[in-house]
C-alpha atoms as a PDB file:
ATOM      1  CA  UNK A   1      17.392 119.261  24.168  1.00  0.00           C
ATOM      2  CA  UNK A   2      17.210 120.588  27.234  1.00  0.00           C
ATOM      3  CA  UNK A   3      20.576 122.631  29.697  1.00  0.00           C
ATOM      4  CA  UNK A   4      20.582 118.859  31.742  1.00  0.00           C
ATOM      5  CA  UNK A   5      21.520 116.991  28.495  1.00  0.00           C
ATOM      6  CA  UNK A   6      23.483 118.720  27.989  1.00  0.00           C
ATOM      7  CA  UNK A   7      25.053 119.012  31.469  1.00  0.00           C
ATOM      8  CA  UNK A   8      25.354 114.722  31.011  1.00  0.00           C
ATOM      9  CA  UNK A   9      27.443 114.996  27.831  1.00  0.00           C
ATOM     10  CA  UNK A  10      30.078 117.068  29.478  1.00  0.00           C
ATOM     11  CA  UNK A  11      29.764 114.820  32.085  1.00  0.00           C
ATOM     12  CA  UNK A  12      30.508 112.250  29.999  1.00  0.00           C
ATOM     13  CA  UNK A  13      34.338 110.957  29.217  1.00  0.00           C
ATOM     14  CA  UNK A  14      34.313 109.762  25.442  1.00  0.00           C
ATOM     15  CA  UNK A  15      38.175 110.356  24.435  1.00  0.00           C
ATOM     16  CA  UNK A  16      41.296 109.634  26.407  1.00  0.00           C
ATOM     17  CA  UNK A  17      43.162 112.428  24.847  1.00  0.00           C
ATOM     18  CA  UNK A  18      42.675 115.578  23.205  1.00  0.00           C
ATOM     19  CA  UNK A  19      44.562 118.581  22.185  1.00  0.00           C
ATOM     20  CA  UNK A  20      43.823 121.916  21.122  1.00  0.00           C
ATOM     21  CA  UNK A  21      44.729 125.477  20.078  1.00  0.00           C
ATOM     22  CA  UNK A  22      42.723 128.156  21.979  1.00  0.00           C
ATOM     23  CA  UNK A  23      42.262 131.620  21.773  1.00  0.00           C
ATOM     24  CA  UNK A  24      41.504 133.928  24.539  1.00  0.00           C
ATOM     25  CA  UNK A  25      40.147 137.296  24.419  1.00  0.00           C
ATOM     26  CA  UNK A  26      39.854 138.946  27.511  1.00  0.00           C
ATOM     27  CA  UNK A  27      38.909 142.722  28.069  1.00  0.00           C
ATOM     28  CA  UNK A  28      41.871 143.145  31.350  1.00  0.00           C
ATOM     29  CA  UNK A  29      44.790 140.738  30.191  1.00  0.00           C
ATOM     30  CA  UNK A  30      44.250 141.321  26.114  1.00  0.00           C
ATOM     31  CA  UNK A  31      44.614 138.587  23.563  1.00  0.00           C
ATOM     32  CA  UNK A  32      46.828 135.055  24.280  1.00  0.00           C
ATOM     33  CA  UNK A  33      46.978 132.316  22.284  1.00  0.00           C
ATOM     34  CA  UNK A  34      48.087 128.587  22.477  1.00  0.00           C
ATOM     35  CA  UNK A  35      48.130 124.853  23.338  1.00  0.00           C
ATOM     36  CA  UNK A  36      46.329 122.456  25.550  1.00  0.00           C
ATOM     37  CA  UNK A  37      46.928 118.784  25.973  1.00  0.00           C
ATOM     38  CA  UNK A  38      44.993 116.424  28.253  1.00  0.00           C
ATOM     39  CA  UNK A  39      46.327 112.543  28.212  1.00  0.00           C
ATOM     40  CA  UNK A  40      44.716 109.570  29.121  1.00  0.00           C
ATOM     41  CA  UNK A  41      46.887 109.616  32.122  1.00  0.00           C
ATOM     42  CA  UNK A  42      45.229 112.342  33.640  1.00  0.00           C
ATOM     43  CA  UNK A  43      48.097 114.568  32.689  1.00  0.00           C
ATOM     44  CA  UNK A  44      47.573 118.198  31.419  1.00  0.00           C
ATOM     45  CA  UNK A  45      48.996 121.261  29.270  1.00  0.00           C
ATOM     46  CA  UNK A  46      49.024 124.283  28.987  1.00  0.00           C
ATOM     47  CA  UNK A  47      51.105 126.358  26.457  1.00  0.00           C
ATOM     48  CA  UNK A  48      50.495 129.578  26.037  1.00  0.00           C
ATOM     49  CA  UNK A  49      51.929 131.495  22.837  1.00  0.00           C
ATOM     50  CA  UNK A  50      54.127 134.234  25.204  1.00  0.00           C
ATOM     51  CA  UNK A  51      56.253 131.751  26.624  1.00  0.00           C
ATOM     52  CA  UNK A  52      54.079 130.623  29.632  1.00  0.00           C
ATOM     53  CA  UNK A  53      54.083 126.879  29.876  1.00  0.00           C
ATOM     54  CA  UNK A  54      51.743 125.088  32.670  1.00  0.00           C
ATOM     55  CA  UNK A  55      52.268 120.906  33.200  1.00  0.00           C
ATOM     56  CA  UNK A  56      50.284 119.300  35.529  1.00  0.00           C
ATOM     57  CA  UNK A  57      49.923 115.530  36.605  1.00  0.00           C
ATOM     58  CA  UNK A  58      48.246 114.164  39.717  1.00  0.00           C
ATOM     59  CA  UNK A  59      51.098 114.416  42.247  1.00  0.00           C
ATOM     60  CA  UNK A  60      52.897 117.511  40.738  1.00  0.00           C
ATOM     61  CA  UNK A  61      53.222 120.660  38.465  1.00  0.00           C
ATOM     62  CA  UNK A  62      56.016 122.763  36.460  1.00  0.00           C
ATOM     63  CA  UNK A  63      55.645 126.226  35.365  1.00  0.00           C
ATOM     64  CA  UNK A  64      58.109 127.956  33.309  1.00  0.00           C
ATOM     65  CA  UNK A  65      57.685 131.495  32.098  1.00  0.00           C
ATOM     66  CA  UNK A  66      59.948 132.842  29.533  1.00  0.00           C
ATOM     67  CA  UNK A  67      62.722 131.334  29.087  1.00  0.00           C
ATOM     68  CA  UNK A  68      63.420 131.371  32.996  1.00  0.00           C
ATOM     69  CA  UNK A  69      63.930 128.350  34.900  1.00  0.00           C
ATOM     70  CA  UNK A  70      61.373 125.396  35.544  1.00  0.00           C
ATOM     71  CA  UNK A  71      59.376 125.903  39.003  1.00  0.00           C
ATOM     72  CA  UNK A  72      58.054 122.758  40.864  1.00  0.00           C
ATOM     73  CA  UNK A  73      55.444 122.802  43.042  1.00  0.00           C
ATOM     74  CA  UNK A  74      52.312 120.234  43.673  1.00  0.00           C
ATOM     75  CA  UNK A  75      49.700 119.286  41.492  1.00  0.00           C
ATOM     76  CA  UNK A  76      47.147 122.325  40.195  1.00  0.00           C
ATOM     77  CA  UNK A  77      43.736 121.738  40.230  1.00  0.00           C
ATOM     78  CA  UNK A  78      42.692 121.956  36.510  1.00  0.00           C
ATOM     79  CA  UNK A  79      39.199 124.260  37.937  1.00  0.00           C
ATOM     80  CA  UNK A  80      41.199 127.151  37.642  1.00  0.00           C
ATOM     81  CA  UNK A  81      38.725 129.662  36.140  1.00  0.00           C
ATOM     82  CA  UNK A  82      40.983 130.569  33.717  1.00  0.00           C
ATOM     83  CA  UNK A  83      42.280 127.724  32.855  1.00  0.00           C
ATOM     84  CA  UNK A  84      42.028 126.349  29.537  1.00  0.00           C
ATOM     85  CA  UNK A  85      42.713 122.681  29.881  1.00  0.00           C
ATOM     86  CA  UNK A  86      38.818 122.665  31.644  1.00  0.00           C
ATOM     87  CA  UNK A  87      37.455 123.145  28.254  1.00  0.00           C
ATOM     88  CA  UNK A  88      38.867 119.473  27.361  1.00  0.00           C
ATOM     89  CA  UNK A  89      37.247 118.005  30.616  1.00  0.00           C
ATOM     90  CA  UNK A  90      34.402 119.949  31.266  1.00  0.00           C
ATOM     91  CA  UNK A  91      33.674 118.524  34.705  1.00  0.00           C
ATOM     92  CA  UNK A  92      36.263 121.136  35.826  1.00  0.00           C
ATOM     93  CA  UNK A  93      34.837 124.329  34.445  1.00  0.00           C
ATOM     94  CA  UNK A  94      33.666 126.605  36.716  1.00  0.00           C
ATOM     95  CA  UNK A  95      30.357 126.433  35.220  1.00  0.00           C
ATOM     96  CA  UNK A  96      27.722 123.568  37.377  1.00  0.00           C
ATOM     97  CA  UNK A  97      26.958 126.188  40.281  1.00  0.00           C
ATOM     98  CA  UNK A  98      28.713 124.362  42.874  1.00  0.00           C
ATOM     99  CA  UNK A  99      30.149 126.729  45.571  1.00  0.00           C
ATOM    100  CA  UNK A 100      33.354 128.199  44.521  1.00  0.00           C
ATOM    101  CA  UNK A 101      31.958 128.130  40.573  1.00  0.00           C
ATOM    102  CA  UNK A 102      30.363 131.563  39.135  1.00  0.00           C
ATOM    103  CA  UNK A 103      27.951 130.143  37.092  1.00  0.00           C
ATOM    104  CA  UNK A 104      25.533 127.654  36.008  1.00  0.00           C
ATOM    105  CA  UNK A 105      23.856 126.072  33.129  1.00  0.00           C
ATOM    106  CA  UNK A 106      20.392 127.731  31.682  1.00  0.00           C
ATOM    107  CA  UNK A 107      18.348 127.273  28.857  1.00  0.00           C
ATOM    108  CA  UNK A 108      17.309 127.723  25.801  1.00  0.00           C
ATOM    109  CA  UNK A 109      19.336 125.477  23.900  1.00  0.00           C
ATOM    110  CA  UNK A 110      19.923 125.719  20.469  1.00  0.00           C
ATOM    111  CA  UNK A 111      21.302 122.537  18.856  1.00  0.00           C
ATOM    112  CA  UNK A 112      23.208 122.270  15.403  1.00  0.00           C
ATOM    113  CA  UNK A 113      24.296 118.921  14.035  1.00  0.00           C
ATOM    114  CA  UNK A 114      26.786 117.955  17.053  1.00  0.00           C
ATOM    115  CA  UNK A 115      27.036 121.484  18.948  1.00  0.00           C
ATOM    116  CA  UNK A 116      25.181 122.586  21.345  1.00  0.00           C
ATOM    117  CA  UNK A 117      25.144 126.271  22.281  1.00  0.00           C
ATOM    118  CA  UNK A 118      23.106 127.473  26.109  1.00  0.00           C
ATOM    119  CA  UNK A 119      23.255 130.125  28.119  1.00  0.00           C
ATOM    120  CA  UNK A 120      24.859 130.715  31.185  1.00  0.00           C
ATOM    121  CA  UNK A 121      23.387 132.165  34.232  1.00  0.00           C
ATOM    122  CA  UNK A 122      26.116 133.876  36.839  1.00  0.00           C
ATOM    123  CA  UNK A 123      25.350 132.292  40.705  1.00  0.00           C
ATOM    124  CA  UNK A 124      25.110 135.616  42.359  1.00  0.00           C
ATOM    125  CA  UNK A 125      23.307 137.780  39.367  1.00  0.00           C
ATOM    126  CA  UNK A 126      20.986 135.847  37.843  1.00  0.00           C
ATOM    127  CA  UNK A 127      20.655 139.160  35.042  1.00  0.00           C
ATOM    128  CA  UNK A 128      24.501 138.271  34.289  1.00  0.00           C
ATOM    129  CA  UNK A 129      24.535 135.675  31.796  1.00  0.00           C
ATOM    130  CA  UNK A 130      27.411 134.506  28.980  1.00  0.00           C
ATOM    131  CA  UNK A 131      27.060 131.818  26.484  1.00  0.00           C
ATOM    132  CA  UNK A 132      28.870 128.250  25.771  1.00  0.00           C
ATOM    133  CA  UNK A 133      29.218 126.111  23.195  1.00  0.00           C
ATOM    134  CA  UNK A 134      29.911 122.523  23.531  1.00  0.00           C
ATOM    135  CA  UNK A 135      30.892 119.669  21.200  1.00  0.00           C
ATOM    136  CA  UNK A 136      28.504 116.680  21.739  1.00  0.00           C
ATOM    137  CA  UNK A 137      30.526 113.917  20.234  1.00  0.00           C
ATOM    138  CA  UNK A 138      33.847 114.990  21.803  1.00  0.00           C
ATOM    139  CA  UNK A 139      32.153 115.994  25.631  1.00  0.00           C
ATOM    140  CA  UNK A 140      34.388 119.297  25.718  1.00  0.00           C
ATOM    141  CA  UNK A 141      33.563 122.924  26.005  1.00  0.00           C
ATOM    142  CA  UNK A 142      34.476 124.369  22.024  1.00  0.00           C
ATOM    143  CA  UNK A 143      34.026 128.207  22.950  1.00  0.00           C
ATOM    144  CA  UNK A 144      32.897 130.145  26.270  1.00  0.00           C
ATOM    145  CA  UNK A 145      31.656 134.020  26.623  1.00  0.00           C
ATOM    146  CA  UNK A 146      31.401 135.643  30.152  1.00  0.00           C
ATOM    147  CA  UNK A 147      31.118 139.992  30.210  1.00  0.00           C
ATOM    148  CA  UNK A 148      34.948 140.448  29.848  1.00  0.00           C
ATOM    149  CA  UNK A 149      36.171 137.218  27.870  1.00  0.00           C
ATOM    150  CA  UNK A 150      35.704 134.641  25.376  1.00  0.00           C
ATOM    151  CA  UNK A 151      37.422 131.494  24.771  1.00  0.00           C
ATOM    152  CA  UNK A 152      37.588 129.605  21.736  1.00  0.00           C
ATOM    153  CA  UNK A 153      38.930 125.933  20.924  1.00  0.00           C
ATOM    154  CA  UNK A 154      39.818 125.803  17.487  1.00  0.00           C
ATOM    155  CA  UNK A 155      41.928 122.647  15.720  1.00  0.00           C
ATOM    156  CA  UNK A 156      40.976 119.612  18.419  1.00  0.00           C
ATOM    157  CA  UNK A 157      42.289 116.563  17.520  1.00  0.00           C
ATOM    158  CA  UNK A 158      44.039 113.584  19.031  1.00  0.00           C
ATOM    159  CA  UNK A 159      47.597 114.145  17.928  1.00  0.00           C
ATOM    160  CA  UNK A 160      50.046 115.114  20.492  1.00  0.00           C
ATOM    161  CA  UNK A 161      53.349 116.523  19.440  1.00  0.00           C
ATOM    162  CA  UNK A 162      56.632 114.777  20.298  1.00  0.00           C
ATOM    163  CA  UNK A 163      57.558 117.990  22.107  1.00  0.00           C
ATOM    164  CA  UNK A 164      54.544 118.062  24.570  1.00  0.00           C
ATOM    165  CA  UNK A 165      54.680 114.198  25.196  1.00  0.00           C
ATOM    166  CA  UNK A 166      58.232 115.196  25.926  1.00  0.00           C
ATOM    167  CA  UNK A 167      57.258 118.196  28.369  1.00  0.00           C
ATOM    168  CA  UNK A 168      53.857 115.865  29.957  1.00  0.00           C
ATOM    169  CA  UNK A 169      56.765 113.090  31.004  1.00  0.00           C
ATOM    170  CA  UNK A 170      58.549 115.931  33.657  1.00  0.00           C
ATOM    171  CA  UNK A 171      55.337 115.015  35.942  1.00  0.00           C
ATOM    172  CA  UNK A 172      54.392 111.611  35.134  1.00  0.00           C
ATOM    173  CA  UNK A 173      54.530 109.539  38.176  1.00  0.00           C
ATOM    174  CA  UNK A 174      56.960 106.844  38.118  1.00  0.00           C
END
């Protein structure tokens, strides 16, 4: 298989909604933990373990941090580079060398039943590379490594919680 197969099953759409729990080590910020949710509607979460919560649909967003007070504003764009919710639609991630993204697919890759693992090239130092790990069957990024930080999805699945269905409706349109 080679980094361009790979590239077309992240590419690729195959569920309608997925949630996760991630885990985020990063050598500035430290360790966080949490949810994300993406729905068939296009509308996304992010829950982080410290009380940060992120909820995003196409016309607007909510952020609450703590237990502080909700703050509206318009929609996010989920290619955040550290944004989580990219790892469930992979289209996002900053990772296809297009202008504003840091890095790009390489080769080899090393296939295992339905994971793929490549490296990643940075856009502007070619000797700066990370790795990524994605799940074939699902089309979403399962664990990333750039020099500083690694992400990891853990527990995907299609379930989501009354709770965050609850939260996801405060941007539905309608």
């Amino acid at each position: 298989m080679e980094p361009i197969e790979v590239a077309g099953y992240l590419m690729g759409q195959r569920e309608t909604q997925l949630s996760a729990t991630y885990l985020r080590q990063d050598d500035r910020t430290g360790r966080s933990t949490g949810q994300i949710v993406w729905t068939q509607a296009g509308l996304w979460l992010v829950e982080q373990d410290d009380d940060y919560l992120m909820i995003n649909g196409p016309k607007a967003s909510e952020i609450r941090i703590g237990r502080g007070r909700w703050q509206r504003g318009p929609s996010i764009p989920l290619g955040l580079p550290d944004n989580p919710a990219a790892f469930l639609r992979p289209w996002h991630a900053p990772i296809w060398g297009r202008p504003q993204h840091d890095w790009r697919l390489a080769g080899p890759v090393e296939v295992e039943g339905d994971t793929a693992t490549l490296r990643l090239v940075h856009a502007d130092d070619p000797k700066t590379t990370g790795q990524l790990t994605a799940d074939l069957e699902h089309c979403i990024i399962l664990d990333l490594q750039i020099p500083g930080t690694r992400t990891t999805l853990t527990d995907v699945g299609y379930l989501i919680t009354a709770n965050h269905q609850r939260l996801l409706e405060r941007v539905q349109p309608g």
